[in-house]
PDB file of N, CA and C in Angstrom:
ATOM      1  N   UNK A   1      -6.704   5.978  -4.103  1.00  0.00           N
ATOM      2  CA  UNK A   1      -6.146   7.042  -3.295  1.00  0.00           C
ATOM      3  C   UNK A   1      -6.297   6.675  -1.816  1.00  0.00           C
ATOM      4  N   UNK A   2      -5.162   6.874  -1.409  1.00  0.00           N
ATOM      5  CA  UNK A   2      -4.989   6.950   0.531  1.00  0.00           C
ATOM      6  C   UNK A   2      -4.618   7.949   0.949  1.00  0.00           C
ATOM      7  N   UNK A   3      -5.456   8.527   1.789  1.00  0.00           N
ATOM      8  CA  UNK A   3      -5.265  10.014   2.480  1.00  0.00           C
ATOM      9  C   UNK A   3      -4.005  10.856   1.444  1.00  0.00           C
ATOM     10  N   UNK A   4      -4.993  10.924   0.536  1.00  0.00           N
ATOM     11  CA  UNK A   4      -4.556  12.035  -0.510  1.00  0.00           C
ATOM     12  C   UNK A   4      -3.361  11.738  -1.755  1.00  0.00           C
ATOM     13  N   UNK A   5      -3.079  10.453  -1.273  1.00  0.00           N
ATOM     14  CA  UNK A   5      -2.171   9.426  -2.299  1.00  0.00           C
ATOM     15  C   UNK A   5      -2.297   8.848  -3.375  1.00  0.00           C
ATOM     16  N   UNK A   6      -1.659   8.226  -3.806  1.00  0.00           N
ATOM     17  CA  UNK A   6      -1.923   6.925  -4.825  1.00  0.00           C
ATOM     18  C   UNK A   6      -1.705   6.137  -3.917  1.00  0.00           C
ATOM     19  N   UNK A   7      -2.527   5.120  -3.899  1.00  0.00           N
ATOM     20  CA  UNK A   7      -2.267   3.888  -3.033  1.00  0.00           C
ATOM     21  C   UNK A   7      -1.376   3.467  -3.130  1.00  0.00           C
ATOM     22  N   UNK A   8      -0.292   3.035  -4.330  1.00  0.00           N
ATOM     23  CA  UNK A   8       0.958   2.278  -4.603  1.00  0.00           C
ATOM     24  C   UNK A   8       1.938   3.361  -3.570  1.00  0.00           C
ATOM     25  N   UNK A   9       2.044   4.506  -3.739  1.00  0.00           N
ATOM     26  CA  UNK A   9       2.942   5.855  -3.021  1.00  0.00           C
ATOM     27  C   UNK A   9       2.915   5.704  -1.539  1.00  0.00           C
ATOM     28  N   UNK A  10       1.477   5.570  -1.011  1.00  0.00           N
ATOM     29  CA  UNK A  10       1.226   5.352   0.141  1.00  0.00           C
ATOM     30  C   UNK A  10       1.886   3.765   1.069  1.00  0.00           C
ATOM     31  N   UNK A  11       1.801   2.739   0.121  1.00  0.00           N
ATOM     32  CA  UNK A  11       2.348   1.757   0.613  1.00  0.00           C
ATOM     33  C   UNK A  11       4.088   1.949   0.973  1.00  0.00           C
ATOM     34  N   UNK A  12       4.289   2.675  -0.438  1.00  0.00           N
ATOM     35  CA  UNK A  12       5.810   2.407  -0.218  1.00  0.00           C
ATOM     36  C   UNK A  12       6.785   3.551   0.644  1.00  0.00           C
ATOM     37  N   UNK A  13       5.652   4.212   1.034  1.00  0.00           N
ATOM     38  CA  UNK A  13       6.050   4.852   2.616  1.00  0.00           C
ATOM     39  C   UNK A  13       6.502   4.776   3.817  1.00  0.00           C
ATOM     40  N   UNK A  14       5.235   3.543   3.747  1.00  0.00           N
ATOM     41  CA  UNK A  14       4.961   2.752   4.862  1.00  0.00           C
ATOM     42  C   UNK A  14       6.219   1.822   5.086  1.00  0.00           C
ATOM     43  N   UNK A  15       6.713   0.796   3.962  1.00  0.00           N
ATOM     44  CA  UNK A  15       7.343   0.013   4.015  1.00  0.00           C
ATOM     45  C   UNK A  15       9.034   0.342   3.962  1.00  0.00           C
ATOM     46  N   UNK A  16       9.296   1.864   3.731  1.00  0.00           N
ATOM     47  CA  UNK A  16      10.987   1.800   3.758  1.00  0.00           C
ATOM     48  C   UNK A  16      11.655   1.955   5.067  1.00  0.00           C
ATOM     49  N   UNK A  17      12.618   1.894   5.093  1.00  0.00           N
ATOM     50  CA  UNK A  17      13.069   1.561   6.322  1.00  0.00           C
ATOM     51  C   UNK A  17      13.411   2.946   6.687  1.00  0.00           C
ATOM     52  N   UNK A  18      13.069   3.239   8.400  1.00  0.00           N
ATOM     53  CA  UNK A  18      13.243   4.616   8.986  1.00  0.00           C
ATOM     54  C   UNK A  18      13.468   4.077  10.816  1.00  0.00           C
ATOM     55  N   UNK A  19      14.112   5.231  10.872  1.00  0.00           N
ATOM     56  CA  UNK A  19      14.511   5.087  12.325  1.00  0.00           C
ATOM     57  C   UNK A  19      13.886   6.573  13.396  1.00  0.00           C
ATOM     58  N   UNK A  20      13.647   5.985  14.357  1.00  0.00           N
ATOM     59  CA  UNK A  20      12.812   7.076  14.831  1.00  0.00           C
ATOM     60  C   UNK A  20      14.249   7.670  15.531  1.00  0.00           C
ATOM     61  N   UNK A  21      13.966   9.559  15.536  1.00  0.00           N
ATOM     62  CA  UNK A  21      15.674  10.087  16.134  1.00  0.00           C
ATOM     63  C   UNK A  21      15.467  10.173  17.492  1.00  0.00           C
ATOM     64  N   UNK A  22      14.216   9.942  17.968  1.00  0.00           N
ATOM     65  CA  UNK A  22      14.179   9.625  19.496  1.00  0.00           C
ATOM     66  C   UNK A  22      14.601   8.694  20.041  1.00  0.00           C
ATOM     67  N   UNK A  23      14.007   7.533  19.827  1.00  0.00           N
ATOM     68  CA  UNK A  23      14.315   6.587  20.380  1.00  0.00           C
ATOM     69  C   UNK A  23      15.054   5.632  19.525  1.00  0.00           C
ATOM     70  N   UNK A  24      15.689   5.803  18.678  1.00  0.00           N
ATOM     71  CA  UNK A  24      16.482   5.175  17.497  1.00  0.00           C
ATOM     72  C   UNK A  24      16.051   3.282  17.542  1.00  0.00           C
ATOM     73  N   UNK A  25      14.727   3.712  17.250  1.00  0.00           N
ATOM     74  CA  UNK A  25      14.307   2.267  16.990  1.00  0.00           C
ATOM     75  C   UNK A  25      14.022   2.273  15.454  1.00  0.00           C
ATOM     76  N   UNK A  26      14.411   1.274  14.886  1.00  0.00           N
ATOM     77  CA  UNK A  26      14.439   0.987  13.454  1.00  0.00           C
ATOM     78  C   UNK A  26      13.302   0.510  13.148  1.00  0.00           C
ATOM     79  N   UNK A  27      12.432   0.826  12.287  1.00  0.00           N
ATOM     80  CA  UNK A  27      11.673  -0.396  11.139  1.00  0.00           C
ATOM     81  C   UNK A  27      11.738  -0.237  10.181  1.00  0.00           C
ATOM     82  N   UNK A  28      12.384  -1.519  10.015  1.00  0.00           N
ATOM     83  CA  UNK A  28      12.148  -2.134   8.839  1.00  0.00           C
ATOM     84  C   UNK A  28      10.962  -3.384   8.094  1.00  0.00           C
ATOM     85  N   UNK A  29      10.468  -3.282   7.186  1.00  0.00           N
ATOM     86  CA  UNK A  29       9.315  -3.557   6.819  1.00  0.00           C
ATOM     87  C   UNK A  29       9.715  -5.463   6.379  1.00  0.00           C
ATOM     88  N   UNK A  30      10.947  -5.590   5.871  1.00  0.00           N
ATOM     89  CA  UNK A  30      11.594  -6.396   5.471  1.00  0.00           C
ATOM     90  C   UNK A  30      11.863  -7.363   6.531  1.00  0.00           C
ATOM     91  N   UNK A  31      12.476  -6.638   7.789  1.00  0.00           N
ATOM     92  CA  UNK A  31      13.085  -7.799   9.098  1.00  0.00           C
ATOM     93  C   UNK A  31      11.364  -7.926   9.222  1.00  0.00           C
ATOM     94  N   UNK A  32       9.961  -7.045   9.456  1.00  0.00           N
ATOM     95  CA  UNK A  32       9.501  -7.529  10.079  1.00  0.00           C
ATOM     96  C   UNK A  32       8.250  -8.633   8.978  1.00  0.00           C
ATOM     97  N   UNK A  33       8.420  -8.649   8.133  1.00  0.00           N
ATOM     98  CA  UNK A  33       8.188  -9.870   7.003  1.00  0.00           C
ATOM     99  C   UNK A  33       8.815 -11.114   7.241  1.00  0.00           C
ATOM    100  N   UNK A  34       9.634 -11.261   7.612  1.00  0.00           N
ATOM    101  CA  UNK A  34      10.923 -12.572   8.028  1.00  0.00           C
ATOM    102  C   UNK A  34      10.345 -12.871   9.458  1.00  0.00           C
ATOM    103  N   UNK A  35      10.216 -11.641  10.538  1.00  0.00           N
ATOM    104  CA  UNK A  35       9.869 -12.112  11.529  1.00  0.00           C
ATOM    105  C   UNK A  35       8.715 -12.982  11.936  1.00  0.00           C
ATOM    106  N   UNK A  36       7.952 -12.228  11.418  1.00  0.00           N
ATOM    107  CA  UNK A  36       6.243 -12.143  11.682  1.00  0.00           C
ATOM    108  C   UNK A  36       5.198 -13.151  10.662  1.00  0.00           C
ATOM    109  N   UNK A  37       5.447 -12.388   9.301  1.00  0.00           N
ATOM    110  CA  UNK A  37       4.629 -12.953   8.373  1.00  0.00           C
ATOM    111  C   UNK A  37       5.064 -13.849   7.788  1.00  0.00           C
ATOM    112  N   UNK A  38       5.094 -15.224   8.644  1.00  0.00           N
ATOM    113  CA  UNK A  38       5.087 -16.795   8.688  1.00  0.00           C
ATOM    114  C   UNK A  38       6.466 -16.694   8.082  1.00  0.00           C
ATOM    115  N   UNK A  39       7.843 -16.074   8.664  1.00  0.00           N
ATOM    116  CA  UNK A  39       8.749 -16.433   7.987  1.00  0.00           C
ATOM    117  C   UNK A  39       8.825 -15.729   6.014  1.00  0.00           C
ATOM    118  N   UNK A  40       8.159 -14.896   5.514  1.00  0.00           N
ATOM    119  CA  UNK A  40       7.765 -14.941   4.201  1.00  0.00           C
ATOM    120  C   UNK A  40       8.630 -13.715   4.085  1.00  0.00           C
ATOM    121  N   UNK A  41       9.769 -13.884   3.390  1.00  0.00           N
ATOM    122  CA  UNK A  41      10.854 -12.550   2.855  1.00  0.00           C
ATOM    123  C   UNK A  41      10.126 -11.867   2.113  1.00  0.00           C
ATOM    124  N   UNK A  42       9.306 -12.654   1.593  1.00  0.00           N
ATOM    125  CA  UNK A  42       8.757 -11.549  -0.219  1.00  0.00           C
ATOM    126  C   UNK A  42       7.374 -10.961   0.110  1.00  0.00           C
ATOM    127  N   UNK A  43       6.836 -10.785   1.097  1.00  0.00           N
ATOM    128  CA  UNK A  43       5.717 -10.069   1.841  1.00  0.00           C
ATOM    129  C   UNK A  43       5.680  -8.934   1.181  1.00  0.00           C
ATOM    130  N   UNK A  44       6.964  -7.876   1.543  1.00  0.00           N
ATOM    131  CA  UNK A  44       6.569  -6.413   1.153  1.00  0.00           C
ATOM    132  C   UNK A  44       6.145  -6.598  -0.339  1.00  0.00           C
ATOM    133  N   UNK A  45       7.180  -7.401  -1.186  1.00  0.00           N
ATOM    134  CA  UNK A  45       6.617  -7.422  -2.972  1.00  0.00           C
ATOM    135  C   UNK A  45       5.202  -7.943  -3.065  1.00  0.00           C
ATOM    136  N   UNK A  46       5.316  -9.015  -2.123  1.00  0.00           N
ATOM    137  CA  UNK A  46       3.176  -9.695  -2.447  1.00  0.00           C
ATOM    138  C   UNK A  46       2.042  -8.256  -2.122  1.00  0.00           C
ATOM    139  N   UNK A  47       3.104  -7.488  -1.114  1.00  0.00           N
ATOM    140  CA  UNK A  47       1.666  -6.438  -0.419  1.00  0.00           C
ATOM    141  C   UNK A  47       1.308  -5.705  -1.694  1.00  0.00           C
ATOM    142  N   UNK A  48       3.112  -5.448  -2.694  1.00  0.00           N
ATOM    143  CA  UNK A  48       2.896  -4.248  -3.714  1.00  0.00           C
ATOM    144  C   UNK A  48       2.148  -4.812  -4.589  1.00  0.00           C
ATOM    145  N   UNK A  49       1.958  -5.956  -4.833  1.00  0.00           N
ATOM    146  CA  UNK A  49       1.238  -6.632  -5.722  1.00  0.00           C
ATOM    147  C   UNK A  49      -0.026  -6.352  -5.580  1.00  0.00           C
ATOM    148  N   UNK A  50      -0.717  -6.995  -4.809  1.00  0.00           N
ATOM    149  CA  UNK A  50      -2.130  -6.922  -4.266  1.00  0.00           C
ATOM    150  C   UNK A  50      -2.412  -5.270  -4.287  1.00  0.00           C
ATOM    151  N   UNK A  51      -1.724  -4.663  -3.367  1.00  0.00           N
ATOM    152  CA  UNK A  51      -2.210  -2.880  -3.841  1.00  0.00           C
ATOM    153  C   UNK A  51      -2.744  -2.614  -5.359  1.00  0.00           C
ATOM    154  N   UNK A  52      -1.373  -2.735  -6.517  1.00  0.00           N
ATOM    155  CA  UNK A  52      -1.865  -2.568  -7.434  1.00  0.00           C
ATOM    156  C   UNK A  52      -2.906  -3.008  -8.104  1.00  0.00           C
ATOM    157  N   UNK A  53      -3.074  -4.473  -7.841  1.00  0.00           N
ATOM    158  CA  UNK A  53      -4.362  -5.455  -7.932  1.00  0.00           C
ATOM    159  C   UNK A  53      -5.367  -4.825  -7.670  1.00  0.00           C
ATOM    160  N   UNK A  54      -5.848  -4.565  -6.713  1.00  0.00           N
ATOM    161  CA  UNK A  54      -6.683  -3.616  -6.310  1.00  0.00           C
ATOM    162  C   UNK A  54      -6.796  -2.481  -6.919  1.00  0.00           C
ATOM    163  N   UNK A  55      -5.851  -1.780  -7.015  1.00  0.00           N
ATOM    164  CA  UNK A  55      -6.227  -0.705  -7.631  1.00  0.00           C
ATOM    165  C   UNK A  55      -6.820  -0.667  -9.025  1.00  0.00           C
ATOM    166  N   UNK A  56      -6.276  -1.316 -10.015  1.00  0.00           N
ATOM    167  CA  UNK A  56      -6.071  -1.987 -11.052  1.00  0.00           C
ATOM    168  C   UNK A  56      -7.826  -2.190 -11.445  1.00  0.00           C
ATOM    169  N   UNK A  57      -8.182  -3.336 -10.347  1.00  0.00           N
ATOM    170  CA  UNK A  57      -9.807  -3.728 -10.585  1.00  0.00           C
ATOM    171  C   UNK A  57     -10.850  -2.607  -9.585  1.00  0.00           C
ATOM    172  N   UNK A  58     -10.468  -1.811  -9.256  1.00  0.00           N
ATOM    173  CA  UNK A  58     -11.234  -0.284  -9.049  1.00  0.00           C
ATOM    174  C   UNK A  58     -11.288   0.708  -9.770  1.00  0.00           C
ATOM    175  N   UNK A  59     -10.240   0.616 -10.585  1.00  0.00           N
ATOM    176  CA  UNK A  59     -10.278   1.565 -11.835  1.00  0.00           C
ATOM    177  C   UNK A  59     -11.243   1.173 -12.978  1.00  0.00           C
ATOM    178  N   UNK A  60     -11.280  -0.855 -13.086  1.00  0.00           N
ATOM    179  CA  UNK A  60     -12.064  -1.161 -13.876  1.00  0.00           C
ATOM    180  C   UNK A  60     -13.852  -1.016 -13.459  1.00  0.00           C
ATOM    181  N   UNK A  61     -13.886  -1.043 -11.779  1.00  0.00           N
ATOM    182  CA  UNK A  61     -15.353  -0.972 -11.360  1.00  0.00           C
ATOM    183  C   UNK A  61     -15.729   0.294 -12.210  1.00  0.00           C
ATOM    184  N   UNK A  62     -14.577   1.538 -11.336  1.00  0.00           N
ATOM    185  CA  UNK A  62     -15.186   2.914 -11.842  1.00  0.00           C
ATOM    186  C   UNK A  62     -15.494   3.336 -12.909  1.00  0.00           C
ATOM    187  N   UNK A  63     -14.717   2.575 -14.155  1.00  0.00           N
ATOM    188  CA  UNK A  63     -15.271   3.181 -15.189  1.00  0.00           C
ATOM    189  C   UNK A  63     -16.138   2.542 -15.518  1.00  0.00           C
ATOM    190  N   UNK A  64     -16.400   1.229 -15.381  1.00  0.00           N
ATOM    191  CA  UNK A  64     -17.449   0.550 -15.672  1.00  0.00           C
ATOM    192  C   UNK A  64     -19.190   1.181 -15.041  1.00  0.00           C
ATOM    193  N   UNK A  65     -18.556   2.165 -14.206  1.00  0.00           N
ATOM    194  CA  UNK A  65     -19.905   2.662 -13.518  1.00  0.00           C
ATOM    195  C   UNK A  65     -20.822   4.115 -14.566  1.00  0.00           C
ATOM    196  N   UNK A  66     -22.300   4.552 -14.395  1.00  0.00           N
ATOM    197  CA  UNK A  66     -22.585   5.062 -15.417  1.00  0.00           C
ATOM    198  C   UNK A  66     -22.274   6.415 -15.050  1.00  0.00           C
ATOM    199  N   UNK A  67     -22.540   7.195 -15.770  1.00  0.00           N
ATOM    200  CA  UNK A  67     -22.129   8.756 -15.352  1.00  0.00           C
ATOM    201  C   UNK A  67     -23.275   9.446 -14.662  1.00  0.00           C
ATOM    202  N   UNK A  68     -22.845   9.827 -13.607  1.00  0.00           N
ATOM    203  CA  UNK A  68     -23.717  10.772 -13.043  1.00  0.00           C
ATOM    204  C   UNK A  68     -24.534  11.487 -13.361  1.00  0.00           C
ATOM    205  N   UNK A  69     -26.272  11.894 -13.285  1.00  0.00           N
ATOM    206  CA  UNK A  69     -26.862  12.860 -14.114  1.00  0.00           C
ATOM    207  C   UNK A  69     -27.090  13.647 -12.696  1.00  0.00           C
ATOM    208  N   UNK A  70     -26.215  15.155 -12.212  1.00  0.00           N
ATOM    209  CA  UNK A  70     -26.525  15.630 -11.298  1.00  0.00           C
ATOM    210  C   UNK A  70     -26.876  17.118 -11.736  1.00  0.00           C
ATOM    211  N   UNK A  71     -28.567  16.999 -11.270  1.00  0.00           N
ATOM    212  CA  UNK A  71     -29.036  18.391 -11.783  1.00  0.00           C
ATOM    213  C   UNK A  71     -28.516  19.109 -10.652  1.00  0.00           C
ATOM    214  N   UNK A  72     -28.387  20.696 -11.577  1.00  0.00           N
ATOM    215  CA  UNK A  72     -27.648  22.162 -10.519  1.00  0.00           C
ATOM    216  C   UNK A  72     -28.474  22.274  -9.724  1.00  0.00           C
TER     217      UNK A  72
END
């Protein structure tokens, strides 16, 4: 969870393309993968990857963890 999310939900927020109506500046998550991150088109898919990855082996920590004994 990210500020009240699923982490996967939260990423793909982040990454669609929106234009601000003020100043009608665009981002896109895509041009700035090509730009920035060494030339690499497939950035946004590696990020979704790794999110779930993560998530994936936090689900396995948590359950792997023991249950709480919290007296009232």
């Amino acid at each position: 969870m990210v500020n009240g999310k699923p982490a996967f939900e939260w990423v793909m927020e982040r990454q669609c393309v929106k234009a601000d109506k003020a100043s009608v500046i665009v981002n896109d998550a895509n041009r700035y993968a090509i730009e920035t991150a060494g030339s690499n088109p497939a950035y946004p898919l590696e990020l979704f990857q790794r999110v779930i990855t993560v998530s994936l082996e936090t689900m396995k920590i948590v359950r792997s963890l023991p249950a709480l004994d919290i007296a009232p």
